[in-house]
PDB file of N, CA and C in Angstrom:
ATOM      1  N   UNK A   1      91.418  60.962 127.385  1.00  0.00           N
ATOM      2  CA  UNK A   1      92.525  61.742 127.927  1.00  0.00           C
ATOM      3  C   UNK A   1      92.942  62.815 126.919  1.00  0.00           C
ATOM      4  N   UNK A   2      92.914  63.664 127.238  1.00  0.00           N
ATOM      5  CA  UNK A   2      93.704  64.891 126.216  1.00  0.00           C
ATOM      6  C   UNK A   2      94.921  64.775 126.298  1.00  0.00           C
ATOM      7  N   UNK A   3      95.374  65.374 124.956  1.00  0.00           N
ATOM      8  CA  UNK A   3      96.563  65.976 124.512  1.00  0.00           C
ATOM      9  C   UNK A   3      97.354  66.943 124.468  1.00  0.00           C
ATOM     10  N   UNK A   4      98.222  67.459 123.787  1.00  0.00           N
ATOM     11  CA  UNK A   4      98.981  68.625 124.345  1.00  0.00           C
ATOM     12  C   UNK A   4      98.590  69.785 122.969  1.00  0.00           C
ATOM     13  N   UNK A   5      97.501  68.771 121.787  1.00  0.00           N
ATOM     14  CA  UNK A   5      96.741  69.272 120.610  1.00  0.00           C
ATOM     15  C   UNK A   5      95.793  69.570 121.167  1.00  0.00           C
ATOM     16  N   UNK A   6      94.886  68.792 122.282  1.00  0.00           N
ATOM     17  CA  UNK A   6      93.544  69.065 122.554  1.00  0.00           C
ATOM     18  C   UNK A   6      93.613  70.587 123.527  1.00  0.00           C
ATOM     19  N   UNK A   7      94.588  70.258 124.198  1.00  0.00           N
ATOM     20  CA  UNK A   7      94.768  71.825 125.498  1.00  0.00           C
ATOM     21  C   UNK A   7      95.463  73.212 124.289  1.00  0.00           C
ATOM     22  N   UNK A   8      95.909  72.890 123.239  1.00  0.00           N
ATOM     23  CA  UNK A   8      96.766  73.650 122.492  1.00  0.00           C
ATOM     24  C   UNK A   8      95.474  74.710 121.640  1.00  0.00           C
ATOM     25  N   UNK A   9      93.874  73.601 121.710  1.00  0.00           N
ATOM     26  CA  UNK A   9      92.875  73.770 121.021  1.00  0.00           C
ATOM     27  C   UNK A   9      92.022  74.847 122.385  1.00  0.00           C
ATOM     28  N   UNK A  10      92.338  74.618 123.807  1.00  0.00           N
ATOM     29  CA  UNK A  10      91.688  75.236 124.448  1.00  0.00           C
ATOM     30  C   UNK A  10      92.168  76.655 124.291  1.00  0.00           C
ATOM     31  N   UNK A  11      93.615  76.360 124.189  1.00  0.00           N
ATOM     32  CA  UNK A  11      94.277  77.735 124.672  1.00  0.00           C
ATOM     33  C   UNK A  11      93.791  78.789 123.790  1.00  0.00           C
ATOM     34  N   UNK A  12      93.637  78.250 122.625  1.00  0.00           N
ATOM     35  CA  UNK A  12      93.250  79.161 121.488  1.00  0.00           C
ATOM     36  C   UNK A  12      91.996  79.628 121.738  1.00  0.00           C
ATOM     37  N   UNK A  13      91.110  78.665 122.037  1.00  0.00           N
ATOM     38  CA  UNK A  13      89.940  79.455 122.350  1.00  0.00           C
ATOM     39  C   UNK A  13      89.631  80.551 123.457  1.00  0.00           C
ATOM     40  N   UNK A  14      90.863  80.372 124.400  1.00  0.00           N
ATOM     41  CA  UNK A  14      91.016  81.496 125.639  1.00  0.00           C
ATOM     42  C   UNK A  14      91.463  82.437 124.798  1.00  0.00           C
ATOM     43  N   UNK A  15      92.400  82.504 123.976  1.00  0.00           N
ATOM     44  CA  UNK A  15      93.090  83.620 123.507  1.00  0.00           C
ATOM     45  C   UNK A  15      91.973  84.952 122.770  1.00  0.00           C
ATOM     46  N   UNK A  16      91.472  83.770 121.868  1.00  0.00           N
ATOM     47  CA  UNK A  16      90.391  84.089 121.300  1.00  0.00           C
ATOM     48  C   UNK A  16      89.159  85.043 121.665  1.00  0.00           C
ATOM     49  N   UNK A  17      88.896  84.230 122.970  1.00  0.00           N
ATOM     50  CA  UNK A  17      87.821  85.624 123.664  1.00  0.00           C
ATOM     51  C   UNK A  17      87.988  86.185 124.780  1.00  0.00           C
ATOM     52  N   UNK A  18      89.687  85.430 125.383  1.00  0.00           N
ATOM     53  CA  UNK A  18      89.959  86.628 126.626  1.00  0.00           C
ATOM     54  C   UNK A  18      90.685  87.608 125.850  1.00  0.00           C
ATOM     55  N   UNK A  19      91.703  87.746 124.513  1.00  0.00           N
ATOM     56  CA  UNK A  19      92.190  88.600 124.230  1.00  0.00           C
ATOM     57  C   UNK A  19      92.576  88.889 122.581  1.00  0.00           C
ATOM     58  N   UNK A  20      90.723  88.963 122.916  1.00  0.00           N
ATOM     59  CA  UNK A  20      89.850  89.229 121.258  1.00  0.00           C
ATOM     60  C   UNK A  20      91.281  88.790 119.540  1.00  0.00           C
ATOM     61  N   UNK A  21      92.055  88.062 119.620  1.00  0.00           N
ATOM     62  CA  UNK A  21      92.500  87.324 118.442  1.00  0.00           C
ATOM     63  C   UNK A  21      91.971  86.406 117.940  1.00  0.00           C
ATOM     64  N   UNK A  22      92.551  86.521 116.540  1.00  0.00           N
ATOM     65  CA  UNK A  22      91.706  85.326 115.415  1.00  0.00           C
ATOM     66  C   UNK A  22      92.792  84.321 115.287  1.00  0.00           C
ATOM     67  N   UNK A  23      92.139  83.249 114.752  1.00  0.00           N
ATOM     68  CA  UNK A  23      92.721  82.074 114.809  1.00  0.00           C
ATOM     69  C   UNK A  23      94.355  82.956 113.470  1.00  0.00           C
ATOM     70  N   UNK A  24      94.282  83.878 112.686  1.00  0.00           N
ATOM     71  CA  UNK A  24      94.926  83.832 111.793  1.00  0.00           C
ATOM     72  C   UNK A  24      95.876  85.063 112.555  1.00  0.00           C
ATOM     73  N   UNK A  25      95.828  85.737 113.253  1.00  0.00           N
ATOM     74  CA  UNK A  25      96.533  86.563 114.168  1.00  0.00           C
ATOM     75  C   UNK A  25      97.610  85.354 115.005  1.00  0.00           C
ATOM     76  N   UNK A  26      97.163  84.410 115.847  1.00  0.00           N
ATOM     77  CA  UNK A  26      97.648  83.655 116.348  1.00  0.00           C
ATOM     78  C   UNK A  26      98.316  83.151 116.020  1.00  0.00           C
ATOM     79  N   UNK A  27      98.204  82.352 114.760  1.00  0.00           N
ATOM     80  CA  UNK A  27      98.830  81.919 113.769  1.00  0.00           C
ATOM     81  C   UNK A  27     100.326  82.378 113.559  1.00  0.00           C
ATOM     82  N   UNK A  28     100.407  83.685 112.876  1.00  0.00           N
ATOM     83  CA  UNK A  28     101.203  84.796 112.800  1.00  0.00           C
ATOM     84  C   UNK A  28     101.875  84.809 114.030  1.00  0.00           C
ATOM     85  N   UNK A  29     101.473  85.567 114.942  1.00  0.00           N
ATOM     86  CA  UNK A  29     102.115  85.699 116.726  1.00  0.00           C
ATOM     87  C   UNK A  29     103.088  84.410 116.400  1.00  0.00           C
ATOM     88  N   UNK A  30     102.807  82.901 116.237  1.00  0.00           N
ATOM     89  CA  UNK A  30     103.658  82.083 116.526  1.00  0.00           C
ATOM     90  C   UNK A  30     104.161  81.329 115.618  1.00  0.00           C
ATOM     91  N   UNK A  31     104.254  82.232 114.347  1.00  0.00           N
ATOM     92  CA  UNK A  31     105.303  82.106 113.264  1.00  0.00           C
ATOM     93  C   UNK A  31     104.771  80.531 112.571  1.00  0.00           C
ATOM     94  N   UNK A  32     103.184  80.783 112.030  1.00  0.00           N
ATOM     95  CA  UNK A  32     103.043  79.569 111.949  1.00  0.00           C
ATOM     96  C   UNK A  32     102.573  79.722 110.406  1.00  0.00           C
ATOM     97  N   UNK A  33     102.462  78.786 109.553  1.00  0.00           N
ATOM     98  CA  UNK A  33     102.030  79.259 107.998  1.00  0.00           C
ATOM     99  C   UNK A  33     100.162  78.836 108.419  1.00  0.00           C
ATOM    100  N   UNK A  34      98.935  79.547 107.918  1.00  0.00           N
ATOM    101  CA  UNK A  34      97.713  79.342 108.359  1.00  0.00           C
ATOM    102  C   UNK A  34      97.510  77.386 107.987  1.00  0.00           C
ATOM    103  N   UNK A  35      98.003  76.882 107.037  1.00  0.00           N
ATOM    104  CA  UNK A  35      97.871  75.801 106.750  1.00  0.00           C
ATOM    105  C   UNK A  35      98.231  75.136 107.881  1.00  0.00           C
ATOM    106  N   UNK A  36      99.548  75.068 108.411  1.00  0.00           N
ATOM    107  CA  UNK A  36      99.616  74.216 109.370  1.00  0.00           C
ATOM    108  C   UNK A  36      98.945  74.725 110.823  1.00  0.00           C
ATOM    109  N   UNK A  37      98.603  75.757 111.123  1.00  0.00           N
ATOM    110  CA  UNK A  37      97.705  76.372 111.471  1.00  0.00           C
ATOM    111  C   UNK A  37      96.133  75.709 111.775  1.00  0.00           C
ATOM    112  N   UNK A  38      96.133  75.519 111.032  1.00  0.00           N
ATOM    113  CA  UNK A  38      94.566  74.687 110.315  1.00  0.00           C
ATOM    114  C   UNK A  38      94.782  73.454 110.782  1.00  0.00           C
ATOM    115  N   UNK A  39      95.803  72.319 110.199  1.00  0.00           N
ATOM    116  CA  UNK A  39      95.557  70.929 110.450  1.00  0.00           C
ATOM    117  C   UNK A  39      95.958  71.143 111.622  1.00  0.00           C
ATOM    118  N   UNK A  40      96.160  71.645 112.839  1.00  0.00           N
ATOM    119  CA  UNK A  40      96.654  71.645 114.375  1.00  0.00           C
ATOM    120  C   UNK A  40      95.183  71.541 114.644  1.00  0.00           C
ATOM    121  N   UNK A  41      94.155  72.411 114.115  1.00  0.00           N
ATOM    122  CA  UNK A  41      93.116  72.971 114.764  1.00  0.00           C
ATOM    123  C   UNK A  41      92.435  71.306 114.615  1.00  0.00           C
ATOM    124  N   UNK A  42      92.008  70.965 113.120  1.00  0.00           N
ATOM    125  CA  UNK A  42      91.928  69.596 112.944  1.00  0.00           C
ATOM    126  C   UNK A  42      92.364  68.398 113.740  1.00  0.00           C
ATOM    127  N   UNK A  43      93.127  68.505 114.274  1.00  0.00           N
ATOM    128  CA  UNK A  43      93.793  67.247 114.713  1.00  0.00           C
ATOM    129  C   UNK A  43      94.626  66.273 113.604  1.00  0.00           C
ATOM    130  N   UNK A  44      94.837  67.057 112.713  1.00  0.00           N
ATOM    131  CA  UNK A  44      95.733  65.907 111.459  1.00  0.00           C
ATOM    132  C   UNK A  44      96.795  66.210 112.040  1.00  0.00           C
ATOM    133  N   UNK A  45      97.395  67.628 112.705  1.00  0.00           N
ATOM    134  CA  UNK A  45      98.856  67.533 112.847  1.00  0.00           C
ATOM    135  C   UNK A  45      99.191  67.929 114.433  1.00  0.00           C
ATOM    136  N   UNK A  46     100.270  67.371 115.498  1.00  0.00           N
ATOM    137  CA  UNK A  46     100.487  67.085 116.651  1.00  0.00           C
ATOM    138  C   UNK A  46     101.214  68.521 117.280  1.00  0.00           C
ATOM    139  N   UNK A  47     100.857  68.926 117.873  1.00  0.00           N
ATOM    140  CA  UNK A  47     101.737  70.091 118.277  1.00  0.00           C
ATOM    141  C   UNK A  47     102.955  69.901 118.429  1.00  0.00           C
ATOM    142  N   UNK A  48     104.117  70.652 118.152  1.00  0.00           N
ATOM    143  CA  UNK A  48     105.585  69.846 118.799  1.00  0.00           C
ATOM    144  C   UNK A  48     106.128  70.823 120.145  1.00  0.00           C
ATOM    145  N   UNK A  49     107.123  70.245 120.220  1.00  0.00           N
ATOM    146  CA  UNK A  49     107.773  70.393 121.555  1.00  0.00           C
ATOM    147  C   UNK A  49     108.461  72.188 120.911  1.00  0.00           C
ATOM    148  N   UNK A  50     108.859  72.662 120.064  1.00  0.00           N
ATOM    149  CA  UNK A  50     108.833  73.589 119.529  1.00  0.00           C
ATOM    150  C   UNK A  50     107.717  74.876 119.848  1.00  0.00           C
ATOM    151  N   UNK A  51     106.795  74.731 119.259  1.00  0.00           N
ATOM    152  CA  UNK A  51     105.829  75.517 119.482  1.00  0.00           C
ATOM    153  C   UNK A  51     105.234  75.188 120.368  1.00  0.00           C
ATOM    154  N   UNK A  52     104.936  74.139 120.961  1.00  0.00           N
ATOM    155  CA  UNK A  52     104.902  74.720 122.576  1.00  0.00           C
ATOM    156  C   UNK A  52     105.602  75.334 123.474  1.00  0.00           C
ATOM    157  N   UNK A  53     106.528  74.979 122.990  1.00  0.00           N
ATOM    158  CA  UNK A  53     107.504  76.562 123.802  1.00  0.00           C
ATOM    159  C   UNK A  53     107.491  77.299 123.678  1.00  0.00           C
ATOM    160  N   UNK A  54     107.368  78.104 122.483  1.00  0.00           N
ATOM    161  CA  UNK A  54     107.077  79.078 121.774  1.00  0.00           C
ATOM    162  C   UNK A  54     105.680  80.418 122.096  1.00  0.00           C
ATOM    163  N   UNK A  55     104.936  79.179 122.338  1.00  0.00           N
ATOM    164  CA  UNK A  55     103.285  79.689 122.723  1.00  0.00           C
ATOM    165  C   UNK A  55     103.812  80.008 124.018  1.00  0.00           C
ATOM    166  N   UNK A  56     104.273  79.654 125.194  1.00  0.00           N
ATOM    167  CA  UNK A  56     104.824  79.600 126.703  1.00  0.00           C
ATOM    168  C   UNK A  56     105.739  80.758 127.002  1.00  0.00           C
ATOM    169  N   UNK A  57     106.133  81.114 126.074  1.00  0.00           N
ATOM    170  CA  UNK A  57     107.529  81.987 125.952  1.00  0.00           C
ATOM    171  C   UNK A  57     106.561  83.524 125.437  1.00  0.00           C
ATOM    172  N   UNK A  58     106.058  83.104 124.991  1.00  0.00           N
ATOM    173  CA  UNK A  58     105.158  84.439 124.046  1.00  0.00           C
ATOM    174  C   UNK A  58     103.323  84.934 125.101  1.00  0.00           C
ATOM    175  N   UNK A  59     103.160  83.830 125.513  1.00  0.00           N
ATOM    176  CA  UNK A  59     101.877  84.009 126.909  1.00  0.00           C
ATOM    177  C   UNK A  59     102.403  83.379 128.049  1.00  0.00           C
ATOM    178  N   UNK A  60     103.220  84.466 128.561  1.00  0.00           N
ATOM    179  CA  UNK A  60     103.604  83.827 129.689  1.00  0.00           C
ATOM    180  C   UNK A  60     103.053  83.353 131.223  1.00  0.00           C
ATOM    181  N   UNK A  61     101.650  83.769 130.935  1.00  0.00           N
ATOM    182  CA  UNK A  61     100.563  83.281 132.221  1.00  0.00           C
ATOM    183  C   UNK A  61      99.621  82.366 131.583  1.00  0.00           C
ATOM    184  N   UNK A  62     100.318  81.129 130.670  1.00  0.00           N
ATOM    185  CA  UNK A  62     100.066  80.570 130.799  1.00  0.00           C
ATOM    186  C   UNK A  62     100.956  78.971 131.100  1.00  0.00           C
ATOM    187  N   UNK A  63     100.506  77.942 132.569  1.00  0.00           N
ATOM    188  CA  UNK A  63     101.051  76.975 132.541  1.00  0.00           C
ATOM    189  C   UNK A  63     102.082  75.672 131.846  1.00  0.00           C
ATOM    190  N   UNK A  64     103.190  76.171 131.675  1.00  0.00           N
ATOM    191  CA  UNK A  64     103.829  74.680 130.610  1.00  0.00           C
ATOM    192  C   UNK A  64     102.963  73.574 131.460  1.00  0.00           C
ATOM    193  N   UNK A  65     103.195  73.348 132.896  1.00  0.00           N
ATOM    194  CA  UNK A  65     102.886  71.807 133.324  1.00  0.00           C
ATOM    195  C   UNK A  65     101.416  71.477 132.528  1.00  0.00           C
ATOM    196  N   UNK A  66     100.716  72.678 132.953  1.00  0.00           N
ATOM    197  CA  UNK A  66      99.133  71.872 132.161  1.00  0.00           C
ATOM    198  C   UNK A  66      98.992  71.738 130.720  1.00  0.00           C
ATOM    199  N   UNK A  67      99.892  72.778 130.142  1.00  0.00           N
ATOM    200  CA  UNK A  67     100.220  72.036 128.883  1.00  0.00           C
ATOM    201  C   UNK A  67     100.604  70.906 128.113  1.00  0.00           C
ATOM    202  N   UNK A  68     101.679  70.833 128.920  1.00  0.00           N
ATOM    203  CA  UNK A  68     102.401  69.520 128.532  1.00  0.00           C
ATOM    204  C   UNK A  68     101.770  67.777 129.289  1.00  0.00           C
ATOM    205  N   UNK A  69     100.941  68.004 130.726  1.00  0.00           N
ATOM    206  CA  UNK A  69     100.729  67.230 131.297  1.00  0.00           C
ATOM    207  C   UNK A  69      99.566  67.283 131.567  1.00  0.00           C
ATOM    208  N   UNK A  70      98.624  68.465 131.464  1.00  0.00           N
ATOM    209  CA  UNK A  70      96.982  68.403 131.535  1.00  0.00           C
ATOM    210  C   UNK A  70      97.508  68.641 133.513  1.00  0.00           C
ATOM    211  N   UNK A  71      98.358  68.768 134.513  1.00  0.00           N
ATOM    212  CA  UNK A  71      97.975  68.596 135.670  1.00  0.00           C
ATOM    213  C   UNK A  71      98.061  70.638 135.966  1.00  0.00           C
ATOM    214  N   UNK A  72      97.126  70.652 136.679  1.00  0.00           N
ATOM    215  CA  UNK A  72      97.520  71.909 137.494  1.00  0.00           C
ATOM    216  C   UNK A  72      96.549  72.471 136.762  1.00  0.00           C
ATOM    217  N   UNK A  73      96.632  73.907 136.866  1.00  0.00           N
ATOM    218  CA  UNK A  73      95.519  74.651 135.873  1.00  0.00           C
ATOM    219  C   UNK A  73      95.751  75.567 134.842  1.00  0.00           C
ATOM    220  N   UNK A  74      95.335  75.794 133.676  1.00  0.00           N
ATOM    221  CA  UNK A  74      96.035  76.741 132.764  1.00  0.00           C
ATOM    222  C   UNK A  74      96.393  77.739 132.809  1.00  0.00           C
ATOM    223  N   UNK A  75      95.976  78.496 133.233  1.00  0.00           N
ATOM    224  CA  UNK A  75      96.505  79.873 133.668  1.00  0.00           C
ATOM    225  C   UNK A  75      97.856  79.422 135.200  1.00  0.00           C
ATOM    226  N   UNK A  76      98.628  80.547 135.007  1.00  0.00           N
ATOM    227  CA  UNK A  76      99.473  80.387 136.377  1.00  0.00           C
ATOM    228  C   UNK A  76      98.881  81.331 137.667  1.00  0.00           C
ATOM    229  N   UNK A  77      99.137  80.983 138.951  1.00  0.00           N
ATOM    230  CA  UNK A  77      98.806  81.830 139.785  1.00  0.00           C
ATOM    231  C   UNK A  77      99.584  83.282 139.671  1.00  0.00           C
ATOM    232  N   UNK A  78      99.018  84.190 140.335  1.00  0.00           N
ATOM    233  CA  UNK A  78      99.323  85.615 140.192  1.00  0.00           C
ATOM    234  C   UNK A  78     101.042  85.512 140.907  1.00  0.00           C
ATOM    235  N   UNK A  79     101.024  84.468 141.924  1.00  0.00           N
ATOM    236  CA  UNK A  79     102.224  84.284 142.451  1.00  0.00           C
ATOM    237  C   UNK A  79     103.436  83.694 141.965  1.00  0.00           C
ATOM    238  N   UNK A  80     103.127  82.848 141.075  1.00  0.00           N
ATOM    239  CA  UNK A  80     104.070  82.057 140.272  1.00  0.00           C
ATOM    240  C   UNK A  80     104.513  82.778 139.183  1.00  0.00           C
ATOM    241  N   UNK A  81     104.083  83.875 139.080  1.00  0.00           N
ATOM    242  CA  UNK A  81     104.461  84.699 137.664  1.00  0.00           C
ATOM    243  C   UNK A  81     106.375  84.990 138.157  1.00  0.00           C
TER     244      UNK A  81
END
């Protein structure tokens, strides 16, 4: 079952090559130091309820529910915006 680290790991990789940023741009965007940055990517450290909001608030086409719950799909419909 995934996590809200494992989908936190997808998102990045969408970001990544739908809208050409580096893991250290991203980073930055969400006010993060690259270290903790890093152990997120790892899995040593848990995403919090914080920066997931944060990420939600800042890409806003993308889903809290599938974030937080894996249900629905990551991106939002064109309608739900």
């Amino acid at each position: 079952m995934q996590t809200v680290t494992d989908r936190f790991k997808i998102i990045n990789d969408y970001i990544k090559k739908e809208l050409g940023r580096t893991n250290k741009q991203l980073a930055n965007t969400l006010c993060l130091k690259p270290s903790l940055f890093s152990e997120i990517m790892n899995s040593r450290t848990k995403v919090s309820l914080e920066l997931a909001s944060k990420l939600l608030e800042i890409y806003s086409e993308l889903s809290s529910e599938w974030l937080l719950t894996g249900a629905a799909e990551m991106l939002k419909t064109e309608s739900s915006f």
